[in-house]
C-alpha atoms as a PDB file:
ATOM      1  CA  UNK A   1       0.000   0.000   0.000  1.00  0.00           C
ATOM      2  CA  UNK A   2       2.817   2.207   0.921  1.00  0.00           C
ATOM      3  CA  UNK A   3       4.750   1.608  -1.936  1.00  0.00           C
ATOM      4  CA  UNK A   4       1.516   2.432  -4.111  1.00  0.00           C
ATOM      5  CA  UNK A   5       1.321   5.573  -2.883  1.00  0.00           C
ATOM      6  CA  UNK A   6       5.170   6.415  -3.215  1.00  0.00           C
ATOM      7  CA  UNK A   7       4.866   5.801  -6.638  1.00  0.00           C
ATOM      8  CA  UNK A   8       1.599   7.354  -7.399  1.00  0.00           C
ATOM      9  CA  UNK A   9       3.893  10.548  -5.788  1.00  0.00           C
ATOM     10  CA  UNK A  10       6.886  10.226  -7.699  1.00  0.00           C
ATOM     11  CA  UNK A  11       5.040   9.741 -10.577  1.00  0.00           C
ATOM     12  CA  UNK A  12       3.363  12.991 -10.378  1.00  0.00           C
ATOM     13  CA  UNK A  13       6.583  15.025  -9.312  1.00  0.00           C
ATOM     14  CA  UNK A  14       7.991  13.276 -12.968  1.00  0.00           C
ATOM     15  CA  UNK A  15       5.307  14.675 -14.616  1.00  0.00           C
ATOM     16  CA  UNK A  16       5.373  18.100 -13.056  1.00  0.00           C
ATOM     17  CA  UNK A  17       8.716  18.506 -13.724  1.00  0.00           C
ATOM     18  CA  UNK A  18       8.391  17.133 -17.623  1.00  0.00           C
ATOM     19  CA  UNK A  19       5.922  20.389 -17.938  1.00  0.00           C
ATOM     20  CA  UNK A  20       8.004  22.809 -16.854  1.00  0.00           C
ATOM     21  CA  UNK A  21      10.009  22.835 -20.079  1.00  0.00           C
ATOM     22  CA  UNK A  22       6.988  23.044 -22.561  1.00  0.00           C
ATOM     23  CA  UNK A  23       5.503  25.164 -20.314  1.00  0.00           C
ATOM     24  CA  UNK A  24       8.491  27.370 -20.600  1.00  0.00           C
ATOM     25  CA  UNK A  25       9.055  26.879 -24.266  1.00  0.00           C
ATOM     26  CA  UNK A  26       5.591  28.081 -25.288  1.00  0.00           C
ATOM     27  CA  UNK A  27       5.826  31.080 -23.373  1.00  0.00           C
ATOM     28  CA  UNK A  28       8.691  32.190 -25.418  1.00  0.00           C
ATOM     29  CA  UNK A  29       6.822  30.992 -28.262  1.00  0.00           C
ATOM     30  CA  UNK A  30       4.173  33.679 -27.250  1.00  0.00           C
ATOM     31  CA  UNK A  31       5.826  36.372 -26.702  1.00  0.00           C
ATOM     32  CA  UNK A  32       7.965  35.789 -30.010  1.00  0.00           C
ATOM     33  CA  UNK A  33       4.798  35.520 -31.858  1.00  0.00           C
ATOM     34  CA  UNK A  34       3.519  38.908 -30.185  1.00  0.00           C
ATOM     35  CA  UNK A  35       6.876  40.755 -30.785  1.00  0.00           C
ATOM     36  CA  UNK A  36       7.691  39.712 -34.178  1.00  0.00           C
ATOM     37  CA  UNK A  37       5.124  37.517 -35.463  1.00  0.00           C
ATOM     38  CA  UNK A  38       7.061  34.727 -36.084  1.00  0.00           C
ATOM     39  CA  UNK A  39       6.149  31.007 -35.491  1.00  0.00           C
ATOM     40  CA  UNK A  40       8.476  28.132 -34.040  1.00  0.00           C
ATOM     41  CA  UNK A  41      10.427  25.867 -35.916  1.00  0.00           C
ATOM     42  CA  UNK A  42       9.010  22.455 -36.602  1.00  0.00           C
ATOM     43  CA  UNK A  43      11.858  20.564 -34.923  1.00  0.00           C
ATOM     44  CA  UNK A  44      11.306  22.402 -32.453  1.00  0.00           C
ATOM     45  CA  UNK A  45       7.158  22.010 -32.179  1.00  0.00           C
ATOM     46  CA  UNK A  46       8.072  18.190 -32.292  1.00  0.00           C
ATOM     47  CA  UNK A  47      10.814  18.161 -29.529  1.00  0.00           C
ATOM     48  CA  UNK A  48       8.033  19.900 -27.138  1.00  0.00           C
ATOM     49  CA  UNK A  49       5.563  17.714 -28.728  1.00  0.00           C
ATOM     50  CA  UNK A  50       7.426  14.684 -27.287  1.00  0.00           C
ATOM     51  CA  UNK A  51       7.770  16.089 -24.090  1.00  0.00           C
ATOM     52  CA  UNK A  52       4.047  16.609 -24.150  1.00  0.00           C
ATOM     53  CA  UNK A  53       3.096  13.134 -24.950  1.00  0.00           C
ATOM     54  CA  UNK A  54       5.464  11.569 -22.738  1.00  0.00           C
ATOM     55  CA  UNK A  55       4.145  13.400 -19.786  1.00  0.00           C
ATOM     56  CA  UNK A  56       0.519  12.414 -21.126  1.00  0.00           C
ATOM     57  CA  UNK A  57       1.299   8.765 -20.786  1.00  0.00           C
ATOM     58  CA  UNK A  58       2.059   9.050 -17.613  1.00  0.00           C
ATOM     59  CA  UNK A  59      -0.889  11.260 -15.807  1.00  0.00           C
ATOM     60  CA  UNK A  60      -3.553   8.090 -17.040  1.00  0.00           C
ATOM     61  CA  UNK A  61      -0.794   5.570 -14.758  1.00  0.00           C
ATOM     62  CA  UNK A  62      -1.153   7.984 -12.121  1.00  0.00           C
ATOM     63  CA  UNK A  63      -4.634   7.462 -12.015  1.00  0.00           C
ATOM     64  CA  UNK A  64      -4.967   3.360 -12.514  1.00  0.00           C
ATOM     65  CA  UNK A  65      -2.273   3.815  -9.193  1.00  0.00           C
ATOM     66  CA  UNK A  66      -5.264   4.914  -7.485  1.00  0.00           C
ATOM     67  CA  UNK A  67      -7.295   3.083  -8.339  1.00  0.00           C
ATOM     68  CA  UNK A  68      -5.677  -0.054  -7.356  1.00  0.00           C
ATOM     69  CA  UNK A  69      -4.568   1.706  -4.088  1.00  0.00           C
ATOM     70  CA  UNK A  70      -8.036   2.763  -3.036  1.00  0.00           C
ATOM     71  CA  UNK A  71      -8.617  -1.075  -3.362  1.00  0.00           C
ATOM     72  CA  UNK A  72      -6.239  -2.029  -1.215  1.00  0.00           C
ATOM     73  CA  UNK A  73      -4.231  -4.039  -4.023  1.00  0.00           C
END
């Protein structure tokens, strides 16, 4: 049970720290796009894009965690 919850935790601070450089990124992106109008590079959309997705995969195993914690498995 313990060790459910542990990794239901570190799971989350993973993810939380996989958005902070999107998060980042996309600001800059903003304010590039207000000051000069210009649009990222694709390699760069897709390197934030994988970032993105990777942190998407694991929010839905934070929640089946729960689930089976909850349950007492």
């Amino acid at each position: 049970m313990v060790c459910l919850f542990h990794l239901k935790m570190l799971l989350f601070f993973v993810a939380a720290i996989l958005s902070l450089r999107p998060t980042f990124t996309i600001s800059k992106w903003l304010k590039a796009l207000d000051v000069a109008g210009t649009l990222p590079q694709p390699e760069s959309v897709r390197f934030v894009r994988k970032w993105i997705m990777v942190q998407a995969h694991i929010i839905p195993v934070i929640a089946v965690i729960a689930v089976f914690w909850a349950r007492g498995m």
